[in-house]
Protein backbone atom coordinates (compact mmCIF):
# COMPACT_ATOMS: atom_id res chain seq x y z
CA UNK A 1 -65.55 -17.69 -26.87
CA UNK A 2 -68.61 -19.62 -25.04
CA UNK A 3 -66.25 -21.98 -23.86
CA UNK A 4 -65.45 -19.39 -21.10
CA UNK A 5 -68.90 -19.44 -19.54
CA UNK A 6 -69.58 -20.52 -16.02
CA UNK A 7 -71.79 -23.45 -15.84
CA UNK A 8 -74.53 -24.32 -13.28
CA UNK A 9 -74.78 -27.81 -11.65
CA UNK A 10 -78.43 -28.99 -11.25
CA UNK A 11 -78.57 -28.20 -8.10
CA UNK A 12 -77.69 -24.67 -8.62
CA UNK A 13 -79.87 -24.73 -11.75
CA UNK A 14 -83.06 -25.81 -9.25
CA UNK A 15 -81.97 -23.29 -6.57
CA UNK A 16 -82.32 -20.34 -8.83
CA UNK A 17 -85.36 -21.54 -10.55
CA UNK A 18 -86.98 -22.42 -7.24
CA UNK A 19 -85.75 -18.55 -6.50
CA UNK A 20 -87.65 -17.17 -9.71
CA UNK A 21 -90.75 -18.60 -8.82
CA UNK A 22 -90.85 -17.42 -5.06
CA UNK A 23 -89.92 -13.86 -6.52
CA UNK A 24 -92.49 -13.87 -8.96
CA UNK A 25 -95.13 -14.92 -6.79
CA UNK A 26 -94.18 -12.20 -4.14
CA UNK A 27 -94.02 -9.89 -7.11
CA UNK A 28 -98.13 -11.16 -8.56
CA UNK A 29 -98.90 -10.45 -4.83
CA UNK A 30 -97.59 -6.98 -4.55
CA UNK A 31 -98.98 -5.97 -7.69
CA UNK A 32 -102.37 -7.15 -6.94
CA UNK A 33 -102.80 -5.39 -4.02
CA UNK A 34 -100.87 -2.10 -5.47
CA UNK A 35 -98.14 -2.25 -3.07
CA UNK A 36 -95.50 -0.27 -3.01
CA UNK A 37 -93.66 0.01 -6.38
CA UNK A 38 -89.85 -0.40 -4.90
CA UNK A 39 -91.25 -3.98 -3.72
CA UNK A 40 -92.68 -5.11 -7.32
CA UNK A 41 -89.30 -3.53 -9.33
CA UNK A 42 -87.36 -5.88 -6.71
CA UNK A 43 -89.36 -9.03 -7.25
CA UNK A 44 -89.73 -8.04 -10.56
CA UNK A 45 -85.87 -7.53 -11.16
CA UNK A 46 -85.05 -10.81 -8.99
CA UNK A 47 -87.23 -13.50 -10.58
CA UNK A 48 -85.56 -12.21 -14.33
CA UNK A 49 -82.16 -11.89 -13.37
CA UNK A 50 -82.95 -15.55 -12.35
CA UNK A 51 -84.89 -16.42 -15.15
CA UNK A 52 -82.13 -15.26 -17.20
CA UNK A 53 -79.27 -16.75 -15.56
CA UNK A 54 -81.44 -20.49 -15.90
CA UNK A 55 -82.09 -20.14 -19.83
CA UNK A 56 -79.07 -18.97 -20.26
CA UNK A 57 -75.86 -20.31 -18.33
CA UNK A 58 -75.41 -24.06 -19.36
CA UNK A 59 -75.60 -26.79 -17.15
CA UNK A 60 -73.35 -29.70 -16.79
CA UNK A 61 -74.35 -32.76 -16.76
């Protein structure tokens, strides 16, 4: 069954990461300044589907 799962090479695994932490900084900033809500839900949304995909897609080695 998890033998099925895609796996991430470390580049890809950096890419995304690198990707989470943009997003979540964008999303601190929009928040802070009570921007507009569609903006934070996106950053929000972006940096955890990232998040996600780094904790929990393997990567080979």
């Amino acid at each position: 069954m998890l033998a099925n799962l895609p796996t991430l090479s470390p580049a890809q695994a950096t890419l995304l990461f690198v990707i989470a932490v943009i997003a979540g900084y964008r999303y601190r900033r929009v928040w802070k300044t009570e921007g507009p809500a569609w903006q934070a839900w996106l950053y929000g949304l972006i940096a955890a589907a990232c998040l996600i995909g780094v904790a929990f897609l393997p990567v080979k080695a």
